[in-house]
N, C-alpha and C. Protein backbone atom coordinates (compact mmCIF):
# COMPACT_ATOMS: atom_id res chain seq x y z
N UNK A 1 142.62 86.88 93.60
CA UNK A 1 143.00 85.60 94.15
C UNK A 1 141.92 84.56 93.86
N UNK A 2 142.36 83.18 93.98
CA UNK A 2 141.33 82.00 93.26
C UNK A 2 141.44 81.47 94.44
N UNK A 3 140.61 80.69 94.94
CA UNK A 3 140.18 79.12 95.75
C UNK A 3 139.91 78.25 95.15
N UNK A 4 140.18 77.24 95.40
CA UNK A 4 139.41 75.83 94.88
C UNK A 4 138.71 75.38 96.01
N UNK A 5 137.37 75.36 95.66
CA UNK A 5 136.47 74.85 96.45
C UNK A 5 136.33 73.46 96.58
N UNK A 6 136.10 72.73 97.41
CA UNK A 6 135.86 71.08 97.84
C UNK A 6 134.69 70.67 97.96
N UNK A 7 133.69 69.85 97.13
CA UNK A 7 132.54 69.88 97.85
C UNK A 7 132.73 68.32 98.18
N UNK A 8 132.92 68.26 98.92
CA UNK A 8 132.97 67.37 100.53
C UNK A 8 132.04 65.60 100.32
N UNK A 9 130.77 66.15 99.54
CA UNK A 9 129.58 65.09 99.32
C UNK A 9 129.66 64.48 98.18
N UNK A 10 130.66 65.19 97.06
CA UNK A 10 130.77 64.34 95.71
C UNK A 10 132.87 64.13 95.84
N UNK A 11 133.10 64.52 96.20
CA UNK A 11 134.73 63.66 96.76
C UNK A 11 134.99 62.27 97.17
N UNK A 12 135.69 61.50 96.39
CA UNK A 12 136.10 60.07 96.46
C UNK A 12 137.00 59.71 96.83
N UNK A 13 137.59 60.98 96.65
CA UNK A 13 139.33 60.43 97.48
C UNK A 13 140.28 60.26 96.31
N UNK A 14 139.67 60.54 95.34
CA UNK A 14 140.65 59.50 94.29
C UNK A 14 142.60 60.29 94.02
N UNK A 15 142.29 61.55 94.84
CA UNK A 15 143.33 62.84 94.86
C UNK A 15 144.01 62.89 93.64
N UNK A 16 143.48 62.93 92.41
CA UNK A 16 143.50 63.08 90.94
C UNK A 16 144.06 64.79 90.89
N UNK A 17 143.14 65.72 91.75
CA UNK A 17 144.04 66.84 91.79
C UNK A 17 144.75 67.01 92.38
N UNK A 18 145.56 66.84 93.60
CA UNK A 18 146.36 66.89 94.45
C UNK A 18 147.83 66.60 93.19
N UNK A 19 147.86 65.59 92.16
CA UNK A 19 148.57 64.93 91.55
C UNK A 19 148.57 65.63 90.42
N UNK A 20 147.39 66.40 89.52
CA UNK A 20 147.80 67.25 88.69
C UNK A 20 147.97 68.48 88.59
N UNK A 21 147.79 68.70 90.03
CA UNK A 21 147.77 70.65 90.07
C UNK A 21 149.11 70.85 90.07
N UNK A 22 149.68 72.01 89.16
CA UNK A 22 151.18 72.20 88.99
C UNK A 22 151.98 73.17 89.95
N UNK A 23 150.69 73.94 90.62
CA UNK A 23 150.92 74.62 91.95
C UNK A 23 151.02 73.92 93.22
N UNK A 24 150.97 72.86 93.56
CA UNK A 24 151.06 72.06 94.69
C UNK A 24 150.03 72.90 95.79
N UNK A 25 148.47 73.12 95.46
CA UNK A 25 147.94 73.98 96.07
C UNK A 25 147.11 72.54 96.82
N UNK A 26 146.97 71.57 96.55
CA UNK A 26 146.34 70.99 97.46
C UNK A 26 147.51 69.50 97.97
N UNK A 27 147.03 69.25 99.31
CA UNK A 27 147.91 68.42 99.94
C UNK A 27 146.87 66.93 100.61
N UNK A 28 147.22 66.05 100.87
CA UNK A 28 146.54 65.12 101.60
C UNK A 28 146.74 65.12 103.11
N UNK A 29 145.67 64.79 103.64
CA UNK A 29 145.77 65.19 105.27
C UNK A 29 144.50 63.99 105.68
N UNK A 30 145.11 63.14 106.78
CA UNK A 30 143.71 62.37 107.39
C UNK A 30 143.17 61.43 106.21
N UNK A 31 144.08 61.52 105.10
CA UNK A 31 143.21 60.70 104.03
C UNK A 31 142.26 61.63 103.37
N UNK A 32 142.06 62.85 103.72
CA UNK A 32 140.93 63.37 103.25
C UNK A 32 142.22 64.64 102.02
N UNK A 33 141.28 65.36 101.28
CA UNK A 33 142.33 66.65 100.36
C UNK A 33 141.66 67.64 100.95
N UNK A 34 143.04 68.03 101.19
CA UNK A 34 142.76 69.72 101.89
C UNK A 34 143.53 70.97 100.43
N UNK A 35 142.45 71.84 100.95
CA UNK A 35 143.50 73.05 100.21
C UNK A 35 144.24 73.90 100.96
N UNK A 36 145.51 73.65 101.28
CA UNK A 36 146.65 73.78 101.67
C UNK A 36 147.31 75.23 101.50
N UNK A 37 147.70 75.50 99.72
CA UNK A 37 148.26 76.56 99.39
C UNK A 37 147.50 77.25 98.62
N UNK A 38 146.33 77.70 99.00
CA UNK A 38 145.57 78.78 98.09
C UNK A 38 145.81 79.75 97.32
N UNK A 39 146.74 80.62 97.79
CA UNK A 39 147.68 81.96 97.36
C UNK A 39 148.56 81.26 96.06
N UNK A 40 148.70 80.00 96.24
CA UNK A 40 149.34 79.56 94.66
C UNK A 40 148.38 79.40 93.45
N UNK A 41 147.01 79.29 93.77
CA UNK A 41 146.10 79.03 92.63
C UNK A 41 146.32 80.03 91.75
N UNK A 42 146.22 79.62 90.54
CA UNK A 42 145.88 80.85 89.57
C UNK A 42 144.95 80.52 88.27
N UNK A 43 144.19 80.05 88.74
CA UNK A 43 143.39 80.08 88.40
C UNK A 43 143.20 78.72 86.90
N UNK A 44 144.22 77.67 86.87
CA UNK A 44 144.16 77.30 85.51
C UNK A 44 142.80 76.06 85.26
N UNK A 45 142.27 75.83 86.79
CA UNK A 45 141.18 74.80 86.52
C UNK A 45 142.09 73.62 86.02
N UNK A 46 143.03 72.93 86.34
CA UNK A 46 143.53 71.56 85.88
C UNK A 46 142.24 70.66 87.00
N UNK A 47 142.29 70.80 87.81
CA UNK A 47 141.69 70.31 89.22
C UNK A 47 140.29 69.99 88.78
N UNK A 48 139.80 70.93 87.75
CA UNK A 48 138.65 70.86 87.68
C UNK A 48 138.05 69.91 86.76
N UNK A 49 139.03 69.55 85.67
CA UNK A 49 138.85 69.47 84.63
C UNK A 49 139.19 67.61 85.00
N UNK A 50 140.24 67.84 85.64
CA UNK A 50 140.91 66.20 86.13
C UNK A 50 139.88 65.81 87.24
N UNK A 51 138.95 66.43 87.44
CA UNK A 51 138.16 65.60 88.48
C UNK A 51 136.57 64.82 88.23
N UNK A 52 137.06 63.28 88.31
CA UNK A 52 135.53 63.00 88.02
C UNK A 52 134.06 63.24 88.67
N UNK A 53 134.44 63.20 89.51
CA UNK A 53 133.14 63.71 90.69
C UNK A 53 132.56 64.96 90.32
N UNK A 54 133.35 65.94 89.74
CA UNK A 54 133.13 67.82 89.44
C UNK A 54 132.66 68.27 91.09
N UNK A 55 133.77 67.12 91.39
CA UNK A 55 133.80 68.07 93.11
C UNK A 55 134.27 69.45 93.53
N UNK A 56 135.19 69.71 92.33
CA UNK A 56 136.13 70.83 92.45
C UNK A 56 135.35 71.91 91.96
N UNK A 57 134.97 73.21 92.56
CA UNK A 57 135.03 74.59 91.37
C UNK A 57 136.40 75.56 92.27
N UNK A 58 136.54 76.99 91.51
CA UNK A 58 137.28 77.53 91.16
C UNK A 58 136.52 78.68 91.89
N UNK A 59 136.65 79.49 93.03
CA UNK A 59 135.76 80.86 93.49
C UNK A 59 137.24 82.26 93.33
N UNK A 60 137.40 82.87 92.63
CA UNK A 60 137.60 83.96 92.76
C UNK A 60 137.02 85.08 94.20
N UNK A 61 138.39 85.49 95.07
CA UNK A 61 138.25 85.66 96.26
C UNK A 61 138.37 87.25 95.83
């Protein structure tokens, strides 16, 4: 199983992944991105790759 990790201090909000992940694994909440559906990751790194901050990594659970 994969996570996408958030790091919290380089996040802008800009929800660039929320919009390209094809798993709908992350959702907006409070204005802030949560990861929502974890069990859908598989691992393809769109999130990671679409994010300018490199707020996102990828932890294998």
């Amino acid at each position: 199983m994969y996570f996408p990790n958030i790091d919290r201090t380089k996040c802008t909000k800009c929800f660039f992944c929320v919009n390209i992940c094809p798993k709908d694994v992350f959702e907006i909440e409070n204005d802030e991105v949560e990861v929502a559906n974890s069990a859908q990751c598989n691992n393809c790194e769109a999130c990671v790759a679409e994010c300018p901050e490199d707020a996102i990594i990828v932890l294998e659970t």
